[in-house]
PDB file of N, CA and C in Angstrom:
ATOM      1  N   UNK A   1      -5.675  -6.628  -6.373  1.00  0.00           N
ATOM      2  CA  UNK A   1      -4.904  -5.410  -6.218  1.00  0.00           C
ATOM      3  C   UNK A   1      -4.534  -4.857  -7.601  1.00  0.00           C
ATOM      4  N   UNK A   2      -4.379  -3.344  -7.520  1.00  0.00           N
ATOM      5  CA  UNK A   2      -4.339  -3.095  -8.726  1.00  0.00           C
ATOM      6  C   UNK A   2      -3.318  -2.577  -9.294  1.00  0.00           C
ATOM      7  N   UNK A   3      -2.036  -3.577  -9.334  1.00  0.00           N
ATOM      8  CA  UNK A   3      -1.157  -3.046  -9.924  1.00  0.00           C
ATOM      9  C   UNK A   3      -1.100  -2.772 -11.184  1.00  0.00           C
ATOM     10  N   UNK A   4      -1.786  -3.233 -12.018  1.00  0.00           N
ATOM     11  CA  UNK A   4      -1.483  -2.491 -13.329  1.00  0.00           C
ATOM     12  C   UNK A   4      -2.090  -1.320 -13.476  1.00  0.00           C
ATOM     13  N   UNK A   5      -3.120  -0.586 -12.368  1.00  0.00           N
ATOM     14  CA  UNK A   5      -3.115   0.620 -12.791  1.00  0.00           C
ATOM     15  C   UNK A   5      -2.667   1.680 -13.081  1.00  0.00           C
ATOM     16  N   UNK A   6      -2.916   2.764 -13.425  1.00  0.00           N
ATOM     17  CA  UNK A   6      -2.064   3.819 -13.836  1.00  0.00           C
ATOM     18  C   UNK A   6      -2.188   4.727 -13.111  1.00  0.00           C
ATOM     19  N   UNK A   7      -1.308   5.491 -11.617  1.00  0.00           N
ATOM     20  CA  UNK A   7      -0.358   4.703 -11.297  1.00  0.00           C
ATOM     21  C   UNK A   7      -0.360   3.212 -10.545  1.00  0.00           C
ATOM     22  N   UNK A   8       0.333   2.507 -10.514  1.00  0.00           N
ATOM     23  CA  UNK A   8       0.041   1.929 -10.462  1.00  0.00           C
ATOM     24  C   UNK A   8      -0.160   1.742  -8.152  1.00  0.00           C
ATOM     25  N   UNK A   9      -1.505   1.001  -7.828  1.00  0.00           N
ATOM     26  CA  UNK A   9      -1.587   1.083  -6.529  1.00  0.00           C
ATOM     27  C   UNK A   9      -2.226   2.260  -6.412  1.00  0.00           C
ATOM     28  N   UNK A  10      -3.033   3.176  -7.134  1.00  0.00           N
ATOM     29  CA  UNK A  10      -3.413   4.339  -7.131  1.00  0.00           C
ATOM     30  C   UNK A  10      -5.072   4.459  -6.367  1.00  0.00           C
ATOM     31  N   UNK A  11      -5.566   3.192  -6.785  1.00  0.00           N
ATOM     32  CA  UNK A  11      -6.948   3.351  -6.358  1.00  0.00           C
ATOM     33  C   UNK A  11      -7.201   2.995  -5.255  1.00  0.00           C
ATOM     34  N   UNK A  12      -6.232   2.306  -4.781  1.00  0.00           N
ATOM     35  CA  UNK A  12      -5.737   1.608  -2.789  1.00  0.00           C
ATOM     36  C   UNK A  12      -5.841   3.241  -2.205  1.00  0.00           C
ATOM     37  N   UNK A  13      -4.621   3.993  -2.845  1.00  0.00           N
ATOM     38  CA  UNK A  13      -4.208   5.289  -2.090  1.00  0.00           C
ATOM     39  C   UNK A  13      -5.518   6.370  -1.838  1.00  0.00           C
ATOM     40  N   UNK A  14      -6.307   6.258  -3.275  1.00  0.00           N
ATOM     41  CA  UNK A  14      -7.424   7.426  -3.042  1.00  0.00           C
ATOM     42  C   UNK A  14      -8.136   6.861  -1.843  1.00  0.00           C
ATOM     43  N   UNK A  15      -8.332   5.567  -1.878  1.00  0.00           N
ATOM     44  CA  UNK A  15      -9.501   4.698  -0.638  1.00  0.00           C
ATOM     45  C   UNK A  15      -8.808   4.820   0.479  1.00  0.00           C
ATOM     46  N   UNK A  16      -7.722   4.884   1.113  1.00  0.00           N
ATOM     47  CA  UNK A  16      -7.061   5.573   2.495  1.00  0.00           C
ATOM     48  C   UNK A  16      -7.690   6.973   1.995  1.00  0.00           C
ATOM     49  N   UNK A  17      -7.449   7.914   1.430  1.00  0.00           N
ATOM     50  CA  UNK A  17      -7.667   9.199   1.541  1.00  0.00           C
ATOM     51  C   UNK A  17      -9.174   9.336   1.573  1.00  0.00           C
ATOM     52  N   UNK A  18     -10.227   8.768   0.902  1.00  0.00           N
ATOM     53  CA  UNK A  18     -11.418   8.740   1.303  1.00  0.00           C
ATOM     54  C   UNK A  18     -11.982   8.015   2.469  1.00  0.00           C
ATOM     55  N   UNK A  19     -11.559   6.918   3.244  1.00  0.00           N
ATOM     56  CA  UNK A  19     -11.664   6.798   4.554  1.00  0.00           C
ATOM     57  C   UNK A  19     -11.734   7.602   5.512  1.00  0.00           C
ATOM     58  N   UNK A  20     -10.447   8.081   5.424  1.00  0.00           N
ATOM     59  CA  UNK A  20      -9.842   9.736   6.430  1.00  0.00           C
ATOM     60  C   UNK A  20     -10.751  10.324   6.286  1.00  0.00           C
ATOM     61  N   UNK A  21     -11.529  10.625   5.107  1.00  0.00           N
ATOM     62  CA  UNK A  21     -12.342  11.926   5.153  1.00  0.00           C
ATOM     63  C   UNK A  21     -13.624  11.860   5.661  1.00  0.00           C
ATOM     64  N   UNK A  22     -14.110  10.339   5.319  1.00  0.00           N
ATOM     65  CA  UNK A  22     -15.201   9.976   6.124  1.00  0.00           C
ATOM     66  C   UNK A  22     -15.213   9.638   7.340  1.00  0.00           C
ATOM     67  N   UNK A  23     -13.883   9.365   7.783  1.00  0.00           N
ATOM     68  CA  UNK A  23     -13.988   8.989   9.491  1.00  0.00           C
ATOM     69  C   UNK A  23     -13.366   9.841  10.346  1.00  0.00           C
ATOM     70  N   UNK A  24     -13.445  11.136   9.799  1.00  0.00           N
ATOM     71  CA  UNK A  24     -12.817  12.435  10.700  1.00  0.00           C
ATOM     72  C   UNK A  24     -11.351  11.634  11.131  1.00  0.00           C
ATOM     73  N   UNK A  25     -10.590  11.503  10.158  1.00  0.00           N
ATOM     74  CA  UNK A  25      -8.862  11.338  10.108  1.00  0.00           C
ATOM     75  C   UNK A  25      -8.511  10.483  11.357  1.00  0.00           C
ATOM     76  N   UNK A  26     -10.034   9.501  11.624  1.00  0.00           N
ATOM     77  CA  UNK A  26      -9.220   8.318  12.302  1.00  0.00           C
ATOM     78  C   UNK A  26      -8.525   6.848  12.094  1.00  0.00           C
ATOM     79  N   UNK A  27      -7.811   7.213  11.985  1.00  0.00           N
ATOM     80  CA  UNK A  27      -6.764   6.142  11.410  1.00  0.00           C
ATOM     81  C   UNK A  27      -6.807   5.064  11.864  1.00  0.00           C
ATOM     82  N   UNK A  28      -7.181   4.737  12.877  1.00  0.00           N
ATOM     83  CA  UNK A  28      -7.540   3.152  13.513  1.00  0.00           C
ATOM     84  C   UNK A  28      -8.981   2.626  12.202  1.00  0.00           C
ATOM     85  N   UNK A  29      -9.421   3.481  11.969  1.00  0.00           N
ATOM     86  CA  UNK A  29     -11.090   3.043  11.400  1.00  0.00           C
ATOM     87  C   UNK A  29     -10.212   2.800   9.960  1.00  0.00           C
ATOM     88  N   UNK A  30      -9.458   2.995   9.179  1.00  0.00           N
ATOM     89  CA  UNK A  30      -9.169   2.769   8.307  1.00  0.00           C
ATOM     90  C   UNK A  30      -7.717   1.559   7.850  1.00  0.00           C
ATOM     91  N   UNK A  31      -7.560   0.993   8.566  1.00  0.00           N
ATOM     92  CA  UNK A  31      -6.836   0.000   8.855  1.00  0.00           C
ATOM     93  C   UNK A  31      -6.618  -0.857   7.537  1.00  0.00           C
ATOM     94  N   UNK A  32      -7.779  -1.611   7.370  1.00  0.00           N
ATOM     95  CA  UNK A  32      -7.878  -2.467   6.218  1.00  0.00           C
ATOM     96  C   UNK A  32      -7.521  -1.596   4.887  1.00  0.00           C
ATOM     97  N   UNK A  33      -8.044  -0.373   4.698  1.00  0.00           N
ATOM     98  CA  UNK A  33      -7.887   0.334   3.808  1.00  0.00           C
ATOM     99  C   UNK A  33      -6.192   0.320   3.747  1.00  0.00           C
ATOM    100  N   UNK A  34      -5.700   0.862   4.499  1.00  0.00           N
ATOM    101  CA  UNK A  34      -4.049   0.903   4.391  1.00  0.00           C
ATOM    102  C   UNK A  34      -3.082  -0.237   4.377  1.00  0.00           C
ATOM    103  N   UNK A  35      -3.883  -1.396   4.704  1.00  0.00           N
ATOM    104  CA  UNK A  35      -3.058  -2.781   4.851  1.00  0.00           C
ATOM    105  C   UNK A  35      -3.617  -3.181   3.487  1.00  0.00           C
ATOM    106  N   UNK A  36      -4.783  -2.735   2.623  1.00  0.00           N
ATOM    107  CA  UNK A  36      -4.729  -3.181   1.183  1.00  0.00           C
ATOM    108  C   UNK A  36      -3.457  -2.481   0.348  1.00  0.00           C
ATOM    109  N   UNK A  37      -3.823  -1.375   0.416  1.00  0.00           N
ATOM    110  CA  UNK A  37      -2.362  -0.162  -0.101  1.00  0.00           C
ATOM    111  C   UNK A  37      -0.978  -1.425   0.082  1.00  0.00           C
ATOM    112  N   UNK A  38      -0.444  -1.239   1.200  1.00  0.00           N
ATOM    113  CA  UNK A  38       0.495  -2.174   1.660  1.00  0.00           C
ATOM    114  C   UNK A  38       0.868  -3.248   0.695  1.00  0.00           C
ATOM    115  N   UNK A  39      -0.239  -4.197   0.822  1.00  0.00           N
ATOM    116  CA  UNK A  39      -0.174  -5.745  -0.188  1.00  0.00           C
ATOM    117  C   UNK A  39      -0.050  -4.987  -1.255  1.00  0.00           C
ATOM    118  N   UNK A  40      -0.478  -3.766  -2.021  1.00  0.00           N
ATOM    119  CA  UNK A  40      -1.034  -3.705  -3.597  1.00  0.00           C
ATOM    120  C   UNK A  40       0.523  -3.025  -4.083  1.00  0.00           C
ATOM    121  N   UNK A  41       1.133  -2.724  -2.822  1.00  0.00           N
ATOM    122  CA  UNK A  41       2.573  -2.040  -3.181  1.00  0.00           C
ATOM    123  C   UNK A  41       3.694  -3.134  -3.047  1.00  0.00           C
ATOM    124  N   UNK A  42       3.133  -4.181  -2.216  1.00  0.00           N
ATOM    125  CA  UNK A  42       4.368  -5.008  -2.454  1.00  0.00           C
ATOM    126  C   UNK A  42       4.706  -5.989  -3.054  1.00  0.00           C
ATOM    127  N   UNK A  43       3.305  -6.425  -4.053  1.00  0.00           N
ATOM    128  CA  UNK A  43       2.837  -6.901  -5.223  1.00  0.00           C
ATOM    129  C   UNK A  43       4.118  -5.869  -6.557  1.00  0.00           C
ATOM    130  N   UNK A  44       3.658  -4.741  -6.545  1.00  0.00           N
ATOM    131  CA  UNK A  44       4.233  -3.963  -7.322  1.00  0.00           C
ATOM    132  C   UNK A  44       5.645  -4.085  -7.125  1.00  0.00           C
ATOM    133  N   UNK A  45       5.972  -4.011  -6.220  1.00  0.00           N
ATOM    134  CA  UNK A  45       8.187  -4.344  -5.937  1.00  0.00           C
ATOM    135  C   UNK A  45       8.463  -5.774  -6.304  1.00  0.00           C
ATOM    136  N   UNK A  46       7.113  -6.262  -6.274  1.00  0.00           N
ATOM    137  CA  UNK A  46       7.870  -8.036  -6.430  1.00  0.00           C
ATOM    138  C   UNK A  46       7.967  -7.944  -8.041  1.00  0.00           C
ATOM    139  N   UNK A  47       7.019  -7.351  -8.898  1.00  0.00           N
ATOM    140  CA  UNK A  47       6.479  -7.637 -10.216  1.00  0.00           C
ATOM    141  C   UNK A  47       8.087  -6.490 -10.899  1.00  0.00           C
ATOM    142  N   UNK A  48       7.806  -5.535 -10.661  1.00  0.00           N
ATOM    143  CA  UNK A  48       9.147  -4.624 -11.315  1.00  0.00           C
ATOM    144  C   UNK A  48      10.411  -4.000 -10.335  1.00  0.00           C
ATOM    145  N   UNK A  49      10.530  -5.110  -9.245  1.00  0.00           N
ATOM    146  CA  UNK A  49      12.092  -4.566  -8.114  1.00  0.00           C
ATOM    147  C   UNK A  49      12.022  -3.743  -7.841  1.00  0.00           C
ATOM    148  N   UNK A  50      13.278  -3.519  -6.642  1.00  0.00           N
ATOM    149  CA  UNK A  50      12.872  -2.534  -5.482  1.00  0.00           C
ATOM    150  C   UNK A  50      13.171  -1.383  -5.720  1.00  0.00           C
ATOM    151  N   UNK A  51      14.013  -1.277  -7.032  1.00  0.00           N
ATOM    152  CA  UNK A  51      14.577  -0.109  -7.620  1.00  0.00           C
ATOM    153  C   UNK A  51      13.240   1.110  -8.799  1.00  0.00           C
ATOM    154  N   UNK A  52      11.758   0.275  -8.926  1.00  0.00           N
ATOM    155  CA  UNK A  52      10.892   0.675  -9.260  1.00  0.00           C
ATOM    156  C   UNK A  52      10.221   2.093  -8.348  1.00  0.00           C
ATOM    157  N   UNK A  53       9.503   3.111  -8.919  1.00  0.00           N
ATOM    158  CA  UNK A  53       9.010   4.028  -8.322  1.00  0.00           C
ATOM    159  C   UNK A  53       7.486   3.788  -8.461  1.00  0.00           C
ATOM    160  N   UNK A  54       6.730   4.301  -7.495  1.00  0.00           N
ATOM    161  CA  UNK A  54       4.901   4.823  -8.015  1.00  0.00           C
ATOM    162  C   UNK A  54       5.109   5.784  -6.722  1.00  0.00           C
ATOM    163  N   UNK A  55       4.172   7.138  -7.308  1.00  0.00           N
ATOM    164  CA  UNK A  55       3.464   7.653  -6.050  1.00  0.00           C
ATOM    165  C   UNK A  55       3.016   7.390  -5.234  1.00  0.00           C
ATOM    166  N   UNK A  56       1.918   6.464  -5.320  1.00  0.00           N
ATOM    167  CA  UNK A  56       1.483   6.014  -3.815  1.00  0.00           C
ATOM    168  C   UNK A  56       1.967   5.072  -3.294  1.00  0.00           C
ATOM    169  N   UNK A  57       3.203   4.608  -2.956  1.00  0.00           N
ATOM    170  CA  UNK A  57       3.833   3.176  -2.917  1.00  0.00           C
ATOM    171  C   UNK A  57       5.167   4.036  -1.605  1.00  0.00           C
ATOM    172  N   UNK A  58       4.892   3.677  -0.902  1.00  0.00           N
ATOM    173  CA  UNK A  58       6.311   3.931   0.379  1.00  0.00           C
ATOM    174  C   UNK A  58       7.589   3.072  -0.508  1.00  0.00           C
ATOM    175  N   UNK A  59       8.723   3.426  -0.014  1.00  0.00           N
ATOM    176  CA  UNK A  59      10.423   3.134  -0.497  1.00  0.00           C
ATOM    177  C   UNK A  59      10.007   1.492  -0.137  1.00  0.00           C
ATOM    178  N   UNK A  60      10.942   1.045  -0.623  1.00  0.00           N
ATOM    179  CA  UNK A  60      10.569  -0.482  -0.270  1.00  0.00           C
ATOM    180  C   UNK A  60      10.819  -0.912   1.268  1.00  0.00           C
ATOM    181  N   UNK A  61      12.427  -0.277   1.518  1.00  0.00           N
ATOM    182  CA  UNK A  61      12.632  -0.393   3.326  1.00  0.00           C
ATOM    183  C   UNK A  61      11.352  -0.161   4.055  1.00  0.00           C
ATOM    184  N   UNK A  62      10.956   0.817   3.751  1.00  0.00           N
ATOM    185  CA  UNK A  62       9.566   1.680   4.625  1.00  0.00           C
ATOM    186  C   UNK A  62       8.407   0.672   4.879  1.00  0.00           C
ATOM    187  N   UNK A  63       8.379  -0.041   3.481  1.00  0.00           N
ATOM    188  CA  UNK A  63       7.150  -1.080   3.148  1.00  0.00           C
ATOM    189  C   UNK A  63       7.443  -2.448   3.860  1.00  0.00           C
ATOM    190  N   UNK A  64       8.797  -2.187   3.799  1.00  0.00           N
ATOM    191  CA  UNK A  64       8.834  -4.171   4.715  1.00  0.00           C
ATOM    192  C   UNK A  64       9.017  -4.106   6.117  1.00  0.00           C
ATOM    193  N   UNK A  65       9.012  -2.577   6.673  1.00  0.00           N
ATOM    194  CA  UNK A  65       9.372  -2.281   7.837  1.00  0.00           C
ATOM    195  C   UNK A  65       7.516  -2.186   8.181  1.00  0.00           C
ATOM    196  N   UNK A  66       6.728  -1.502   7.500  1.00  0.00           N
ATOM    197  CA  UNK A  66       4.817  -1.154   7.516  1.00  0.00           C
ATOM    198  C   UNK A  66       4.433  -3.242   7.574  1.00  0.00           C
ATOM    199  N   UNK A  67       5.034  -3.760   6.531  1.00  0.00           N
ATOM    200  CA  UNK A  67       4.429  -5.034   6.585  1.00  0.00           C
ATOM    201  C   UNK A  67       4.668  -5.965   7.550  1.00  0.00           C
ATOM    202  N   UNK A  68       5.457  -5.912   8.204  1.00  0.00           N
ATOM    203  CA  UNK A  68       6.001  -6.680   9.600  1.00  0.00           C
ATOM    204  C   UNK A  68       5.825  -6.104  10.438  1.00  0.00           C
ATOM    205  N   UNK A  69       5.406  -4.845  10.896  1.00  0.00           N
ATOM    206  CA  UNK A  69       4.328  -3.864  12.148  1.00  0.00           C
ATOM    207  C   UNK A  69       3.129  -4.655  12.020  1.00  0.00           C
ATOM    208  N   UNK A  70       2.488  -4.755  10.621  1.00  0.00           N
ATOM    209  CA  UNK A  70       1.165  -5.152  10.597  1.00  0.00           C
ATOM    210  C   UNK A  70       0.857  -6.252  10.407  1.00  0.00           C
ATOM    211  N   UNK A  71       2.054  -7.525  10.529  1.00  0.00           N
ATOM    212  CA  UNK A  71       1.879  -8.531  10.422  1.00  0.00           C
ATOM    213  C   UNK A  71       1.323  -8.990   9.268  1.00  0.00           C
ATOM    214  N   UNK A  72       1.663  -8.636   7.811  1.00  0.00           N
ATOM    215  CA  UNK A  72       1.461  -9.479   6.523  1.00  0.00           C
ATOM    216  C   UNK A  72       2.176  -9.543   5.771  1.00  0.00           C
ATOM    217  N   UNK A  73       2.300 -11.086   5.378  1.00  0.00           N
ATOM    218  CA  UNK A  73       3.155 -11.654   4.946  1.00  0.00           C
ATOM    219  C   UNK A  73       3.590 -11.219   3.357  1.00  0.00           C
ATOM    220  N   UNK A  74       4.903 -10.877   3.337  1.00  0.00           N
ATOM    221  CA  UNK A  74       5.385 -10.170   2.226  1.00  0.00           C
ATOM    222  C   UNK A  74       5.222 -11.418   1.287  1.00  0.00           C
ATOM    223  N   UNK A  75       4.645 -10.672  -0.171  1.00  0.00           N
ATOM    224  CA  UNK A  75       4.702 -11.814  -1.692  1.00  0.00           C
ATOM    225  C   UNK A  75       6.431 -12.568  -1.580  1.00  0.00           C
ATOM    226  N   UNK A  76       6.034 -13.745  -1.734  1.00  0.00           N
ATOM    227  CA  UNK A  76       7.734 -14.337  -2.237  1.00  0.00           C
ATOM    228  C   UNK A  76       7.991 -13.597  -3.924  1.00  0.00           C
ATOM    229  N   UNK A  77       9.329 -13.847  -4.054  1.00  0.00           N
ATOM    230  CA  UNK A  77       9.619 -13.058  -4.973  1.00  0.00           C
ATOM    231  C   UNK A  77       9.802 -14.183  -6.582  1.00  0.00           C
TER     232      UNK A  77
END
């Protein structure tokens, strides 16, 4: 996952947005794509706290509320 990119979790986010575009915006077909996003953002809250920002990264509530819908297991801290 690519948190040190710049931003960081950025290349997770374009790959949901290029999924969508290839699978006529069905969101079931892109699953894995958004559950990588997920891990690559909560990698990023563990590494610089919850008080950290990125664009493509949901609030942290949002993210532990997305990671326990989808059943994966949040990084220990």
């Amino acid at each position: 996952m690519p948190v040190t990119s710049d931003p960081p979790c950025h290349p997770e986010a374009c790959k949901i947005q290029n999924c969508l575009l290839s699978n006529n915006y069905q969101q079931d077909k892109c699953e894995d794509a958004i559950a990588n996003l997920y891990k690559c953002c909560a990698q990023f809250y563990v590494k610089n706290g919850d008080d950290a920002r990125t664009d493509g990264c949901p609030m942290p509530s949002v993210l532990r509320r997305k990671l326990k819908d989808l059943n994966i297991q949040e990084p220990t801290r």
